[in-house]
C-alpha atoms as a PDB file:
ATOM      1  CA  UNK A   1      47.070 -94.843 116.682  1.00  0.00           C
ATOM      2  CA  UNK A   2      46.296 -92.142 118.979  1.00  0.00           C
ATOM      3  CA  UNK A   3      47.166 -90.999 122.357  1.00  0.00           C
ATOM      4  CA  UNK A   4      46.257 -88.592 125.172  1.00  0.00           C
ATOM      5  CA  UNK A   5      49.526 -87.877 126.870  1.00  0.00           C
ATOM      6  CA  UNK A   6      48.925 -85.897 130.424  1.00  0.00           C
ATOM      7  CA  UNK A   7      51.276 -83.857 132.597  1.00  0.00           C
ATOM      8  CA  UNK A   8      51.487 -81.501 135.389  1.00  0.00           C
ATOM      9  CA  UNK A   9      50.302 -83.580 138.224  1.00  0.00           C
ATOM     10  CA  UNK A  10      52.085 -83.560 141.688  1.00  0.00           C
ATOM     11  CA  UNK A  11      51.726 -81.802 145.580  1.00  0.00           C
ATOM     12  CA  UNK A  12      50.585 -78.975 146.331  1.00  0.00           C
ATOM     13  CA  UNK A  13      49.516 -77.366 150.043  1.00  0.00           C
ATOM     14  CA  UNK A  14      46.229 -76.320 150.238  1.00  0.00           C
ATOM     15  CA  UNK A  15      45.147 -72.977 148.603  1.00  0.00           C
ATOM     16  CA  UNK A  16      47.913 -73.518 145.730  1.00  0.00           C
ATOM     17  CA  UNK A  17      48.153 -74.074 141.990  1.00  0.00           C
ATOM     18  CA  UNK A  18      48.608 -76.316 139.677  1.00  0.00           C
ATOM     19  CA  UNK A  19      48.084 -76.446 135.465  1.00  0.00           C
ATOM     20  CA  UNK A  20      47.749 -80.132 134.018  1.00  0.00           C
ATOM     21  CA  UNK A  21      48.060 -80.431 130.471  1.00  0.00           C
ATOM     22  CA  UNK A  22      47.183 -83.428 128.134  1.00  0.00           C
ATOM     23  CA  UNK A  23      48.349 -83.396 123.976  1.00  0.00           C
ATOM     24  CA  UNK A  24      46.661 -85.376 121.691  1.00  0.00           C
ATOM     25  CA  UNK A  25      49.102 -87.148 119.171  1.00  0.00           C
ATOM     26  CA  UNK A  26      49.368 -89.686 116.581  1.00  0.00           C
ATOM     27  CA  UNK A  27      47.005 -89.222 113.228  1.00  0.00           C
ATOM     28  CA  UNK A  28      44.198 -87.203 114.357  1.00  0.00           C
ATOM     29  CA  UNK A  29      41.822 -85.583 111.460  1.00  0.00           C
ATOM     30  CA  UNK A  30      39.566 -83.735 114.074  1.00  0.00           C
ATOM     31  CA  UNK A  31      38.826 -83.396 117.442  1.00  0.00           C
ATOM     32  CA  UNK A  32      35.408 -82.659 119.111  1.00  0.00           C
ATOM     33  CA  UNK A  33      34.834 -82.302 122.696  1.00  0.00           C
ATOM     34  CA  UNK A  34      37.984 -82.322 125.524  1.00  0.00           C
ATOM     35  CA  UNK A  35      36.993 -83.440 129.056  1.00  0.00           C
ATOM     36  CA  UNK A  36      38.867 -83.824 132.075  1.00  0.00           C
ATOM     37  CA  UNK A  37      37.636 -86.510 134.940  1.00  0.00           C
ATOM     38  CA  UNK A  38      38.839 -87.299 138.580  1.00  0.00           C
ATOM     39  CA  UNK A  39      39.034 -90.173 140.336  1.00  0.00           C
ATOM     40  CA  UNK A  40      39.227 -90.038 144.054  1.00  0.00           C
ATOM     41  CA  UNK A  41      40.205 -93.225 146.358  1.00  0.00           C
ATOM     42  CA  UNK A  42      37.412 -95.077 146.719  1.00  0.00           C
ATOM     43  CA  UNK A  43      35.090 -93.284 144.830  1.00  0.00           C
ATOM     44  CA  UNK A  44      33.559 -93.420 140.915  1.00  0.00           C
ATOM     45  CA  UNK A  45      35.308 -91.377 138.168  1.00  0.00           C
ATOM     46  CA  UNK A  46      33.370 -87.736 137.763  1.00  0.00           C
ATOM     47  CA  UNK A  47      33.193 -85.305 135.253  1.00  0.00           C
ATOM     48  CA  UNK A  48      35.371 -81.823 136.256  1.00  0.00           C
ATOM     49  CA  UNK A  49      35.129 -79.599 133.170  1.00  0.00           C
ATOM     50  CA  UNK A  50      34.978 -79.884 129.749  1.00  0.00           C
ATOM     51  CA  UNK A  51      35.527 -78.176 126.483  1.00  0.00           C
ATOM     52  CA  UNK A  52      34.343 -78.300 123.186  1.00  0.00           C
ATOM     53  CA  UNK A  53      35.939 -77.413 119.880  1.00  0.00           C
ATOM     54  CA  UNK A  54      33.740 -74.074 119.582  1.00  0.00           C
ATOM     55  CA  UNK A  55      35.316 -73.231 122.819  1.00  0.00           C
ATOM     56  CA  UNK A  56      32.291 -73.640 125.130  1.00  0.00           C
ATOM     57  CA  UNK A  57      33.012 -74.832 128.803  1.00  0.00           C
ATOM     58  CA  UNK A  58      31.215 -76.064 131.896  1.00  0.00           C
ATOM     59  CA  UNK A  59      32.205 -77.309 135.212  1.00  0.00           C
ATOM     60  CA  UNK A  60      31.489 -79.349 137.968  1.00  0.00           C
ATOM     61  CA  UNK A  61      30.264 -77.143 140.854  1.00  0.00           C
ATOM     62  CA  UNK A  62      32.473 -78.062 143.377  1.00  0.00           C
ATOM     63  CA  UNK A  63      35.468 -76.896 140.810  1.00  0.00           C
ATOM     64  CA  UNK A  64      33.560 -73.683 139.682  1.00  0.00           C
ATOM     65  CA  UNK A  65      35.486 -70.605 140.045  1.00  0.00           C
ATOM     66  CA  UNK A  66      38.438 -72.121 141.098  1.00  0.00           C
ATOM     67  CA  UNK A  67      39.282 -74.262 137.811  1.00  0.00           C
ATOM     68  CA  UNK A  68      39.585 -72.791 134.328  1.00  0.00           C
ATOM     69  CA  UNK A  69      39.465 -75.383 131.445  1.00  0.00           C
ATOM     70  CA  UNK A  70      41.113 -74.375 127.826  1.00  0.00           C
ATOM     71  CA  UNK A  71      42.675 -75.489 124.351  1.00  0.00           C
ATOM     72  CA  UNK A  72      45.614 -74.155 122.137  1.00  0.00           C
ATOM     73  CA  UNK A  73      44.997 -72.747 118.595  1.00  0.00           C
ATOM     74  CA  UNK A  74      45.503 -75.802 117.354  1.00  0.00           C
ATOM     75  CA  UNK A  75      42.712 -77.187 119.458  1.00  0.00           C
ATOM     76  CA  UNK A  76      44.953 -80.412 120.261  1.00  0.00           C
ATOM     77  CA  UNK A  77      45.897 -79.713 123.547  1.00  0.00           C
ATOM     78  CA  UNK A  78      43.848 -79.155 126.486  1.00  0.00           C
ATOM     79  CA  UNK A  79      44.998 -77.634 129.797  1.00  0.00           C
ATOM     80  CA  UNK A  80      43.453 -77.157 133.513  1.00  0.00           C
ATOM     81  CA  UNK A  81      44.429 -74.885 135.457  1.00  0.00           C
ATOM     82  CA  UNK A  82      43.494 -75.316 138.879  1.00  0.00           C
ATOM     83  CA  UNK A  83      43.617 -72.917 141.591  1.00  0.00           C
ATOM     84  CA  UNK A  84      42.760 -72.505 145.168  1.00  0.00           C
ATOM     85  CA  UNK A  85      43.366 -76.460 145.236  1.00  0.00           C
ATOM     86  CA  UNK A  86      41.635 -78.394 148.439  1.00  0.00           C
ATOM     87  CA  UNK A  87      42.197 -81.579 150.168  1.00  0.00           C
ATOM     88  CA  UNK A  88      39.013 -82.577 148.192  1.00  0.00           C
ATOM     89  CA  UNK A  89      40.484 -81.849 145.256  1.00  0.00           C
ATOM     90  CA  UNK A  90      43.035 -85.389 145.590  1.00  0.00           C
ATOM     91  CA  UNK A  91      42.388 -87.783 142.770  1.00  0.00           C
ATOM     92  CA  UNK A  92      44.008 -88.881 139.840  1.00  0.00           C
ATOM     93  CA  UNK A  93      42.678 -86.619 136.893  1.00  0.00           C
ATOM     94  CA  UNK A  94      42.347 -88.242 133.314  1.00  0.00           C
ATOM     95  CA  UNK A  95      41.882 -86.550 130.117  1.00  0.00           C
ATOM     96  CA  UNK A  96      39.339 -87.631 127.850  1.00  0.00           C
ATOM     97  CA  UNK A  97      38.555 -86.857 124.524  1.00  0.00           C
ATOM     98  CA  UNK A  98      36.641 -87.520 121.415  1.00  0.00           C
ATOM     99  CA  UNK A  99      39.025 -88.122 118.613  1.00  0.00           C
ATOM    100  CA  UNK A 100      38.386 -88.981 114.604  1.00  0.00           C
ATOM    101  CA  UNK A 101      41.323 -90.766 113.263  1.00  0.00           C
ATOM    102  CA  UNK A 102      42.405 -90.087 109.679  1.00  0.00           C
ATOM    103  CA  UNK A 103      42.120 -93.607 109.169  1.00  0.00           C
ATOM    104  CA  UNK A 104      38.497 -93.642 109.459  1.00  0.00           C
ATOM    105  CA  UNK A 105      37.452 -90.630 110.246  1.00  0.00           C
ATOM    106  CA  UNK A 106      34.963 -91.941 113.025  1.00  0.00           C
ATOM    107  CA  UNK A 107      34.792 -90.043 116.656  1.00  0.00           C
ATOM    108  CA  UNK A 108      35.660 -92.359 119.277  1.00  0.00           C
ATOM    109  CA  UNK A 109      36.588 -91.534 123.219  1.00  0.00           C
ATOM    110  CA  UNK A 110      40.128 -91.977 124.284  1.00  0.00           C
ATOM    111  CA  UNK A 111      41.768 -91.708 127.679  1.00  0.00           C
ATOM    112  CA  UNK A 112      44.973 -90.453 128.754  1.00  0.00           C
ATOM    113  CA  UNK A 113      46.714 -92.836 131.512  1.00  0.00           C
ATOM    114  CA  UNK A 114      46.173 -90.254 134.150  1.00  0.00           C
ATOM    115  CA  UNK A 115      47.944 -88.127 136.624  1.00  0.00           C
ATOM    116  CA  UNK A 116      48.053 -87.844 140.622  1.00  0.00           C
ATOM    117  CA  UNK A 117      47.315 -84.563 142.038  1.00  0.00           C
ATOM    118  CA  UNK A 118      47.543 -84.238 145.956  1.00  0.00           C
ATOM    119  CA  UNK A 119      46.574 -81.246 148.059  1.00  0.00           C
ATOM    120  CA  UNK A 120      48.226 -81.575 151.629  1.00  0.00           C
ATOM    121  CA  UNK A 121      50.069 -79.798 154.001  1.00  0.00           C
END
């Protein structure tokens, strides 16, 4: 069994910070790619960042700049750190990543259960 455990979400006022974090556990041989997603009230799930297990990174543009995507050494965790945080920027944020289990060894996508982050004054 494995999970995609997230942490880190809560208020902020406009212009502050915030890191989220999200550790994959259970029996995991390898992991590929780490994403994270939003999901704003009202509207469909998007892709913010992601990273893959050779370290390369992208973003979505209205989080470029602002948001910096990374793993640990151990490649197992995955962490945003999110700066300069907007209204806009409200949503519940879900980790996402592409996990083969020792028991089979096949790459399949797993969510985390998501946290709420809210920018507000």
């Amino acid at each position: 069994q494995v999970q995609l455990v997230e942490s880190g979400g809560g208020l902020v006022q406009p212009g502050g910070s915030l890191r989220l974090s999200c550790a994959a556990a259970g029996r995991i041989d390898s992991i590929n790619i780490m994403n994270w997603y939003r999901q704003a009230p009202g509207k469909q799930r998007e892709l913010v960042a992601y990273i893959t297990s050779g370290g390369i990174t992208d973003y979505a543009d209205s989080v470029k700049d602002r948001f910096t995507i990374s793993r640990d050494n151990a490649k197992t965790t995955v962490y945003l750190q999110m700066n300069s945080l907007k209204p806009e920027d409200t949503a519940v944020y879900y980790c996402n990543a592409e996990i083969a289990p020792d028991s089979d060894y096949r790459y399949r996508y797993n969510w985390g259960q998501g946290t709420q982050v809210t920018v507000s004054s």
